[in-house]
Protein backbone atom coordinates (compact mmCIF):
# COMPACT_ATOMS: atom_id res chain seq x y z
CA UNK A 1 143.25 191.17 85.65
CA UNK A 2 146.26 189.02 84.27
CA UNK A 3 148.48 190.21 86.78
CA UNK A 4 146.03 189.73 89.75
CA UNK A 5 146.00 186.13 88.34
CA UNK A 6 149.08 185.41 88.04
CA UNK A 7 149.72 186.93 91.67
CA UNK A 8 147.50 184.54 92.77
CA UNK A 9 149.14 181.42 90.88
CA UNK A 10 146.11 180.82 88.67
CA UNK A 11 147.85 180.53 85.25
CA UNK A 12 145.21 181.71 82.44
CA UNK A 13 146.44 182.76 79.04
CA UNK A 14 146.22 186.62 78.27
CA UNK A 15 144.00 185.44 75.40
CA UNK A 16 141.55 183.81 77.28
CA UNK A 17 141.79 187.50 79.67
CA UNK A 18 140.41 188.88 76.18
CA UNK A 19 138.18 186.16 75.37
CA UNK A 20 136.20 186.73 78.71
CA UNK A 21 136.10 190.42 79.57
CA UNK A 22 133.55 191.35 77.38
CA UNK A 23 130.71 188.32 78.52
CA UNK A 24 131.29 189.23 81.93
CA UNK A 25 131.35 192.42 81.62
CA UNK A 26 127.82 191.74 80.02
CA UNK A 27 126.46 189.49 82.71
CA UNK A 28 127.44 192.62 85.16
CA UNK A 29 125.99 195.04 82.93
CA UNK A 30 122.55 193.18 83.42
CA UNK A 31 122.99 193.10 87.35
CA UNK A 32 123.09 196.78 86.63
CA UNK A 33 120.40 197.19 84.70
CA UNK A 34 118.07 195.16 87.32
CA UNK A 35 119.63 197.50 90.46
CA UNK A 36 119.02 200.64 88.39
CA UNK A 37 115.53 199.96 87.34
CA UNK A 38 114.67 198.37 91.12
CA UNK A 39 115.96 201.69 92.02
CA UNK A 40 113.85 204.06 89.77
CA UNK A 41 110.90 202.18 89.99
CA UNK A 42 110.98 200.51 93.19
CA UNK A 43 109.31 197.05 92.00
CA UNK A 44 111.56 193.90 91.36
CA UNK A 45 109.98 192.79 88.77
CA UNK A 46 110.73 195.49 86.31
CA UNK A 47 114.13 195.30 87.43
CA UNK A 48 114.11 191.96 86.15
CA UNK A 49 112.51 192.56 82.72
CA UNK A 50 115.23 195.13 82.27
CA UNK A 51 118.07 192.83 82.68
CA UNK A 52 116.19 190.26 80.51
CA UNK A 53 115.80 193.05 77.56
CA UNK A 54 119.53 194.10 78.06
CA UNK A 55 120.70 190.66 77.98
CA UNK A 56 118.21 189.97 74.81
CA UNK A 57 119.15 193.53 73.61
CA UNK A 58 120.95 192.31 69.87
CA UNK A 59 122.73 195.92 69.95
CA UNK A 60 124.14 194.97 73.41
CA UNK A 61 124.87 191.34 72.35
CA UNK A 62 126.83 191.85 69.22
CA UNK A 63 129.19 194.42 71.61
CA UNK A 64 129.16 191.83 74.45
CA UNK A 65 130.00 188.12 72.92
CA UNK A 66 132.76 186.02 73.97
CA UNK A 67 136.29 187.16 71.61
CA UNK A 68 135.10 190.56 71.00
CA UNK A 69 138.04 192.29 73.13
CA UNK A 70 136.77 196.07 72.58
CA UNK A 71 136.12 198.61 75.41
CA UNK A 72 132.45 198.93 74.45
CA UNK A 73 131.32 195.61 76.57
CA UNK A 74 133.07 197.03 79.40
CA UNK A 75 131.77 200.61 78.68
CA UNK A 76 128.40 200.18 78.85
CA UNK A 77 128.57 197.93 82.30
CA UNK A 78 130.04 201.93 83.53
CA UNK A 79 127.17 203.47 81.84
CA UNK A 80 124.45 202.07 83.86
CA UNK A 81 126.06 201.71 87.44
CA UNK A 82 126.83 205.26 86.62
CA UNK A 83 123.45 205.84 86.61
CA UNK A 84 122.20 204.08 89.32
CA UNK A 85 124.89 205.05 91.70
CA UNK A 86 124.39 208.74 90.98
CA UNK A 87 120.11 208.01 91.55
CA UNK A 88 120.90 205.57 94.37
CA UNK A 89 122.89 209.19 95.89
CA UNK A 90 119.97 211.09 95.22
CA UNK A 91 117.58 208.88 96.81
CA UNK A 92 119.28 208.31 99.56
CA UNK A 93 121.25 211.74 100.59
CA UNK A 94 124.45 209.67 101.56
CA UNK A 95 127.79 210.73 100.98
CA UNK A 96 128.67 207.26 100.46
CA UNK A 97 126.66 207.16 97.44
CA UNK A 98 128.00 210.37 96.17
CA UNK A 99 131.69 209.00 96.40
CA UNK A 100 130.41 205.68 94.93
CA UNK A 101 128.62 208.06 92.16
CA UNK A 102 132.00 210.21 91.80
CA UNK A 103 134.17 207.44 91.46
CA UNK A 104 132.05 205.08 88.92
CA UNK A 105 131.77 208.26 86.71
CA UNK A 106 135.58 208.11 86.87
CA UNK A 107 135.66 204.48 85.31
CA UNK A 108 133.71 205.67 83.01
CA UNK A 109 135.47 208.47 81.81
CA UNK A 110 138.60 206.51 82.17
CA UNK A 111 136.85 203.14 79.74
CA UNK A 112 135.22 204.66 77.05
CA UNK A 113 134.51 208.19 75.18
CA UNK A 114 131.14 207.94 75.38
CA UNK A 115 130.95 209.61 78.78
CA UNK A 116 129.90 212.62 77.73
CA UNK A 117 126.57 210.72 77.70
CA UNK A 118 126.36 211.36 81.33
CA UNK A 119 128.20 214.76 81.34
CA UNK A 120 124.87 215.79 79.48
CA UNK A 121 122.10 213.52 80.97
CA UNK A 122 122.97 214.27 84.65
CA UNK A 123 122.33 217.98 84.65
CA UNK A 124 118.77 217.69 82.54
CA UNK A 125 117.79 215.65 85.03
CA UNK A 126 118.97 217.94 88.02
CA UNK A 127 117.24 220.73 85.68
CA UNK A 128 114.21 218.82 85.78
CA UNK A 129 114.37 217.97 89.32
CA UNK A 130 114.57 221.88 89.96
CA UNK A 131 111.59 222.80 87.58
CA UNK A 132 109.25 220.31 88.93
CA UNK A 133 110.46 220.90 92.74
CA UNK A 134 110.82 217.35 93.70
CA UNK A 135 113.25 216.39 95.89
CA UNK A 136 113.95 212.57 94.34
């Protein structure tokens, strides 16, 4: 992000790069949250209680305020567009999707340890899906 910055003659301090990341980072993480919920539920408005409660979250919060440079802000943004990328491939069928879905679980793996989150929670629910014979 500093170099793209600088590359583009915007002078910022590296410090202020660290100050930042993990508020916007946050703000993403609820545009997330509202897509992935839209997405599971199909009804706006729940998407847009579950950004509210991840924004109002204090868990999330103390993890996502402005000076706290640690990967867990930017983590858990990966964590749930992980998620909704891999449902938004199953609901749809696209190959698009399933790129999108294979490469967001690569930032994932690649920003935190915590991926084996979704190295676990992706095949109960493909277990599930093939118990209960649904196709979504």
């Amino acid at each position: 992000m500093y170099m793209v910055l600088h590359a583009l003659a915007i002078p910022v301090d590296i410090r202020n790069i660290c100050v930042f990341t993990a508020p916007i980072f946050a703000s993403f993480t609820a545009i997330a949250a509202y897509l992935l919920t839209s997405e599971v539920t199909k009804k706006h408005g729940a998407g847009l209680l579950a950004a509210l409660f991840i924004g109002l979250s204090p868990s999330y919060m103390s993890r996502s305020v402005a000076g706290s440079y640690d990967n867990e802000g930017v983590a858990i943004f990966a964590l749930v567009f992980s998620f909704y990328v891999f449902i938004k491939a199953c609901n749809t069928g696209s190959i698009l999707w399933s790129v999108g879905s294979a490469l967001s679980y690569f930032y994932m793996v690649a920003s935190w340890g915590g991926y084996s989150f979704i190295i676990n929670i992706i095949p109960i629910f493909v277990l599930f899906t093939l118990i209960t014979h649904k196709p979504e």
